[in-house]
N, C-alpha and C. Protein backbone atom coordinates (compact mmCIF):
# COMPACT_ATOMS: atom_id res chain seq x y z
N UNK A 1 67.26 77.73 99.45
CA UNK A 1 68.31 78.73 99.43
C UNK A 1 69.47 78.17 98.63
N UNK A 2 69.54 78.98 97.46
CA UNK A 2 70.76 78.37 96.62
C UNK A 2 72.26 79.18 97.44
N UNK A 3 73.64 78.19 97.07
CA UNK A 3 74.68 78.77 97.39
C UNK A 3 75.51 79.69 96.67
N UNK A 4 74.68 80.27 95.64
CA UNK A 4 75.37 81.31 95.01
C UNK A 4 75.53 82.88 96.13
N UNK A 5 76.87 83.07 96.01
CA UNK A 5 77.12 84.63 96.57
C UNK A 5 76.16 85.71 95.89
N UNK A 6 75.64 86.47 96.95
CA UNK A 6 75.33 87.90 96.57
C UNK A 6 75.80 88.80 95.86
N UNK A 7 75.72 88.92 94.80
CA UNK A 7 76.08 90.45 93.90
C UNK A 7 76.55 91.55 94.37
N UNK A 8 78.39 91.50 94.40
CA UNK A 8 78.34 92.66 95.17
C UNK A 8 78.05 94.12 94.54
N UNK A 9 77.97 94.95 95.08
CA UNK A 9 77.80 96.25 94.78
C UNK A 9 78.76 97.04 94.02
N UNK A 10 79.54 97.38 92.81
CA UNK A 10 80.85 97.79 92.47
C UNK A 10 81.16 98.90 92.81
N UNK A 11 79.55 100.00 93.15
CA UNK A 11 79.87 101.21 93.51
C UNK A 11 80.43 101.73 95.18
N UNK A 12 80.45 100.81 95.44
CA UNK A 12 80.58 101.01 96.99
C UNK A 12 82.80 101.07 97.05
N UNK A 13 83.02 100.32 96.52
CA UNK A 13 84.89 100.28 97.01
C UNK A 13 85.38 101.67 96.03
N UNK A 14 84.22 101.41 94.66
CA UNK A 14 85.25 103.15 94.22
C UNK A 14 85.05 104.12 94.93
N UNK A 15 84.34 104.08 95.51
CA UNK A 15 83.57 105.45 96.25
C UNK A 15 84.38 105.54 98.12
N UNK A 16 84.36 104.39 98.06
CA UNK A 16 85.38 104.56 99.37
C UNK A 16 87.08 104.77 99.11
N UNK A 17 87.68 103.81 97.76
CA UNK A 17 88.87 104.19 97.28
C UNK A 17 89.05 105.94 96.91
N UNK A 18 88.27 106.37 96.43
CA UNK A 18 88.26 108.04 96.05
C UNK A 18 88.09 108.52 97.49
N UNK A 19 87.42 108.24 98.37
CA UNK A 19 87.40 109.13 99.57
C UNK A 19 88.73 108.66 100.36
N UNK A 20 89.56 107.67 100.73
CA UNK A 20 90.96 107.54 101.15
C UNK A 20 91.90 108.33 99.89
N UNK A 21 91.48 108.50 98.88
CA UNK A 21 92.73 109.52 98.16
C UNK A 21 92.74 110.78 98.79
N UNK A 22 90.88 111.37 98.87
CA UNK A 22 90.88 112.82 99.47
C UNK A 22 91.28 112.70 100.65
N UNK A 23 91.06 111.88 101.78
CA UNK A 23 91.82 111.57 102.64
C UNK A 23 93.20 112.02 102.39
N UNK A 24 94.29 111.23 102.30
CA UNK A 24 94.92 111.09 101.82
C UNK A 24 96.07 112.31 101.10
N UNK A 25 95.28 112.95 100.72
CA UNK A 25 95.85 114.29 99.74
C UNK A 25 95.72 115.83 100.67
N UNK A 26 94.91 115.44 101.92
CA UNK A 26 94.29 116.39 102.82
C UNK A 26 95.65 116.45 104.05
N UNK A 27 95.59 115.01 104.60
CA UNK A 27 97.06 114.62 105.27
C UNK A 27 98.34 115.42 104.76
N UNK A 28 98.55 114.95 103.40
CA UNK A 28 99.95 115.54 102.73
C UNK A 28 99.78 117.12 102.72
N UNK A 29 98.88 117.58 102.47
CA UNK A 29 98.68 119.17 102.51
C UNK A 29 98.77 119.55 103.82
N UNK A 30 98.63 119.24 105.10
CA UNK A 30 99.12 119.54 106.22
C UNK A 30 99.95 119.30 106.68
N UNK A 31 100.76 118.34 106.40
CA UNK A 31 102.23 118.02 106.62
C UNK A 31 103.13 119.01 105.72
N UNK A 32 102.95 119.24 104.12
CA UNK A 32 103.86 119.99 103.72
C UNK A 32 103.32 121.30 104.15
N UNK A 33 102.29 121.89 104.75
CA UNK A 33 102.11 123.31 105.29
C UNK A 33 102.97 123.30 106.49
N UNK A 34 102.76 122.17 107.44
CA UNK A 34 103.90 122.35 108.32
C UNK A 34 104.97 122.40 108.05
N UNK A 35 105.97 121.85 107.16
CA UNK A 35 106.69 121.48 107.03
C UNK A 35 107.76 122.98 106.17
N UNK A 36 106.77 123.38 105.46
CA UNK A 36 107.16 124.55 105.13
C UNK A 36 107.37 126.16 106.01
N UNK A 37 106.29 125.77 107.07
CA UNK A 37 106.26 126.82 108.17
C UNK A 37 107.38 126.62 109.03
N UNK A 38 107.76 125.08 109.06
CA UNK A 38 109.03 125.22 110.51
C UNK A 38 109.93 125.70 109.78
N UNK A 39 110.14 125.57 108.17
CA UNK A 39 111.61 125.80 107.61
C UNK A 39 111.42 127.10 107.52
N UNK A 40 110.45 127.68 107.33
CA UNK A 40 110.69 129.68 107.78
C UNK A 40 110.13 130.34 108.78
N UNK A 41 110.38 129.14 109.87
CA UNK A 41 110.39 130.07 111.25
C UNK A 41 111.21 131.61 111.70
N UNK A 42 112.36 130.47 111.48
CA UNK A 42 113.85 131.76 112.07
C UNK A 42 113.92 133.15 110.72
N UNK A 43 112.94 132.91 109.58
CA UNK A 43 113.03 133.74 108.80
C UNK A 43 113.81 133.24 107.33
N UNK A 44 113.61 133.22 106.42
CA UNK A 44 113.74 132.79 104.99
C UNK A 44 115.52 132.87 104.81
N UNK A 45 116.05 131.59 104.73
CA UNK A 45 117.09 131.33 104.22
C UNK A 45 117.47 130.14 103.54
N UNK A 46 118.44 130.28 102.27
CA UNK A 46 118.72 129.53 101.72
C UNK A 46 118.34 128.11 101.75
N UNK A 47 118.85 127.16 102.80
CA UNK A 47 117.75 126.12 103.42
C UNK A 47 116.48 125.57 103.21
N UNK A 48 116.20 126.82 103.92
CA UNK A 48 114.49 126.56 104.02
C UNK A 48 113.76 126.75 102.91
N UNK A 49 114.48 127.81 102.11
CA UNK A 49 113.79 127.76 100.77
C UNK A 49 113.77 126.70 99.96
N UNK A 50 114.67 126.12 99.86
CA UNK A 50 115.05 124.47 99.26
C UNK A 50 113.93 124.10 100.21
N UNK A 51 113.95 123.51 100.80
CA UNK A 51 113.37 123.09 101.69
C UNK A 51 111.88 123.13 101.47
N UNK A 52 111.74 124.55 101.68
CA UNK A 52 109.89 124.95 101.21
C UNK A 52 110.04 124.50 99.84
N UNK A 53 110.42 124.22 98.47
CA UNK A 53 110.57 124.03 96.98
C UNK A 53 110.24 122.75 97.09
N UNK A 54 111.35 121.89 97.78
CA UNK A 54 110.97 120.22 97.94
C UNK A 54 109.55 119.82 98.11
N UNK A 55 109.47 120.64 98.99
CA UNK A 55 107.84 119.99 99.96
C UNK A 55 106.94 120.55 98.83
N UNK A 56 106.62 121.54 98.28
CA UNK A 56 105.38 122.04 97.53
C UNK A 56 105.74 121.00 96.04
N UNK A 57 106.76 120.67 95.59
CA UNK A 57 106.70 119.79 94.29
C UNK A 57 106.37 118.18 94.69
N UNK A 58 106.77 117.85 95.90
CA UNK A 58 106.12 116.60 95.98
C UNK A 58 104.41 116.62 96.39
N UNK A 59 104.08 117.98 97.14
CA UNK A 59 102.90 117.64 97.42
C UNK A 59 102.22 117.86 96.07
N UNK A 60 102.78 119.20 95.48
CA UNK A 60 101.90 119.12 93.73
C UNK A 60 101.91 118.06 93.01
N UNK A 61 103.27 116.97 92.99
CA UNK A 61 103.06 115.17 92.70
C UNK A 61 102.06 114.63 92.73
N UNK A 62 102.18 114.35 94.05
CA UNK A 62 101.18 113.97 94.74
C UNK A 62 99.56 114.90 94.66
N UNK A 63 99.30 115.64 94.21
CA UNK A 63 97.90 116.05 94.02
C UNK A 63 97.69 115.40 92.84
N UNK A 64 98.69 116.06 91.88
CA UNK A 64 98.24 115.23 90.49
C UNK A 64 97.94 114.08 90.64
N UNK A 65 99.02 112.96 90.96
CA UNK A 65 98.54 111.70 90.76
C UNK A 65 97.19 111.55 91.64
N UNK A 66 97.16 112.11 93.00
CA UNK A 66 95.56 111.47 93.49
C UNK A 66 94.29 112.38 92.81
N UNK A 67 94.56 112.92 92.13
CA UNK A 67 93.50 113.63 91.03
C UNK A 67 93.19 112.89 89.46
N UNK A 68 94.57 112.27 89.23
CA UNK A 68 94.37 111.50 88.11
C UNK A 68 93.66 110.35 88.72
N UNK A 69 93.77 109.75 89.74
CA UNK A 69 93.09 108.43 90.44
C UNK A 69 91.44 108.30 90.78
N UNK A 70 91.55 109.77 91.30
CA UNK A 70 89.66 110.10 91.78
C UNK A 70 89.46 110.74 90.35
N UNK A 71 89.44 111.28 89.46
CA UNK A 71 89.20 111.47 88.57
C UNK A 71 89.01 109.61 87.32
N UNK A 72 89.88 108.99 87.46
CA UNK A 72 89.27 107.34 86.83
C UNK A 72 88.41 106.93 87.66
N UNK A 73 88.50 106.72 89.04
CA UNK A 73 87.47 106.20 89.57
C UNK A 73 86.24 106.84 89.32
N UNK A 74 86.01 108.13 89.27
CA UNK A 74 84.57 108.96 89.25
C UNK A 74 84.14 108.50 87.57
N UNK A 75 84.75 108.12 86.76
CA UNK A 75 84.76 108.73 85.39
C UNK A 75 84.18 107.03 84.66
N UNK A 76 84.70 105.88 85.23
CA UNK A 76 84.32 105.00 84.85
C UNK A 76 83.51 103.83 85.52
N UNK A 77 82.52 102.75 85.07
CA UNK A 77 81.86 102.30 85.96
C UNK A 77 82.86 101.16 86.96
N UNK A 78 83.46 100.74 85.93
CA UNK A 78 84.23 99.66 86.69
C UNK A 78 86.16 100.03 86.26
N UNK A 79 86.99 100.58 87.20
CA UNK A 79 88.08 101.07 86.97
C UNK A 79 89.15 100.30 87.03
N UNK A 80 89.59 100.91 86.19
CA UNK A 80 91.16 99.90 85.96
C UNK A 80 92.03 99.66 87.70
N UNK A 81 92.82 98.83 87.80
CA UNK A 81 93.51 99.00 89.00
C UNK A 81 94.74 99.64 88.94
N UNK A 82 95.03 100.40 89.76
CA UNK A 82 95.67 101.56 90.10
C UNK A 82 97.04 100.67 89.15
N UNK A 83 98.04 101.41 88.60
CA UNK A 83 99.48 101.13 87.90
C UNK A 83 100.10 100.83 88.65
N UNK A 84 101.50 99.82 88.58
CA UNK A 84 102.40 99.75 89.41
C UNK A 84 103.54 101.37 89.30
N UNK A 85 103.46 101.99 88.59
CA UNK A 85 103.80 103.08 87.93
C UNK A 85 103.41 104.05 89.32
N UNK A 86 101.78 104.50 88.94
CA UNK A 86 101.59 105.31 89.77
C UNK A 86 101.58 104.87 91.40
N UNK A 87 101.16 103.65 91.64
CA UNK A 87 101.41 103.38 92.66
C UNK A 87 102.90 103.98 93.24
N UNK A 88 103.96 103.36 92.51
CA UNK A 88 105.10 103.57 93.34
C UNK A 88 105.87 105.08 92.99
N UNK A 89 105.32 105.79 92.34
CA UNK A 89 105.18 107.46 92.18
C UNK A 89 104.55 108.22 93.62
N UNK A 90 103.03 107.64 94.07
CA UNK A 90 102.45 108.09 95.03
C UNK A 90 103.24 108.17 96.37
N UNK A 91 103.79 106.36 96.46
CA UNK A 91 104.52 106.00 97.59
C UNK A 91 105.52 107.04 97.72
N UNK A 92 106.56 107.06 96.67
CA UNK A 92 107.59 107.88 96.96
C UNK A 92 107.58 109.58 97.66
N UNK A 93 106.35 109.91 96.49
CA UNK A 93 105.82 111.62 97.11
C UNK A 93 105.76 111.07 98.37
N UNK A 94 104.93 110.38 98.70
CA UNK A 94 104.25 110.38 100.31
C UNK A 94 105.52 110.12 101.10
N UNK A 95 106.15 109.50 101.06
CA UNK A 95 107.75 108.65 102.07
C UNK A 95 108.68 110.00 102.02
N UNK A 96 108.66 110.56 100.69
CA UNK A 96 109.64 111.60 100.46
C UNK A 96 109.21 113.00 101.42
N UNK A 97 108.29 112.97 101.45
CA UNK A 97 107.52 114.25 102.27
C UNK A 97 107.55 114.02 103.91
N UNK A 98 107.31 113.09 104.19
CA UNK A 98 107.54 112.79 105.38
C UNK A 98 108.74 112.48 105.97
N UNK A 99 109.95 112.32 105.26
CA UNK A 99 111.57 112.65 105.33
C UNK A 99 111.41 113.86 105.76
N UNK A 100 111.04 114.54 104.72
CA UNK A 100 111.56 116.17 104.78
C UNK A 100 111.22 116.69 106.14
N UNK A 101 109.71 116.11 106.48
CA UNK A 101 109.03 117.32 107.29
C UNK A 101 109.64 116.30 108.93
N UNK A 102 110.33 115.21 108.73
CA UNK A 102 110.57 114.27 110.09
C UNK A 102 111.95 115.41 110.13
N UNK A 103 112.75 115.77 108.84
CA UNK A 103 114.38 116.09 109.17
C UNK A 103 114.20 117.63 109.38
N UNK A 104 113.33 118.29 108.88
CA UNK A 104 113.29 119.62 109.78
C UNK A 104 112.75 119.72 111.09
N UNK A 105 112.06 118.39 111.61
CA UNK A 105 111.60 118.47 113.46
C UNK A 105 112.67 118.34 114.17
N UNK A 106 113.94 117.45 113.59
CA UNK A 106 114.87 117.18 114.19
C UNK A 106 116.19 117.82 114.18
């Protein structure tokens, strides 16, 4: 038995990295649906409309970039690693959305 490591598999982490984006992008779409429903509970005002505007442009952010991401991963055999760029684009949609939808519970 030689001590060389086993060959790992490359298809196995893109395929799980693309399924935590859909993950991922599924979460944010139910948070900004909520988030948009509590702000027009009492009925559509000024506020909430801001409010509903915020939440649908970060979650549309945020689709793009996790569409540009599962879209490289699907597209090439071995994929670049994610940008510090988009990385900290994603973060922000995601942190920024969950402000919004924490400051309309409260």
């Amino acid at each position: 038995m030689s001590g060389a490591a086993p060959e790992r598999d490359p298809g196995l982490q893109p395929e799980r990295t693309r399924l935590a984006w859909r993950r991922t992008t599924l979460s944010g779409t139910v948070a900004a649906v909520l988030a948009m429903r509590t702000a027009l509970t009492d009925g559509p005002t000024a506020a909430g409309a801001v409010v509903c505007a915020l939440c649908f442009t970060l979650w549309l952010a945020f689709l793009l970039l996790a569409h540009h991401r599962i879209r490289t991963l699907m597209t090439t055999p071995r994929p670049a690693p994610l940008t510090p760029r988009h990385a900290t684009a994603a973060t922000l949609c995601t942190a920024t959305l969950a402000v919004c939808a924490a400051a309309l519970i409260l």
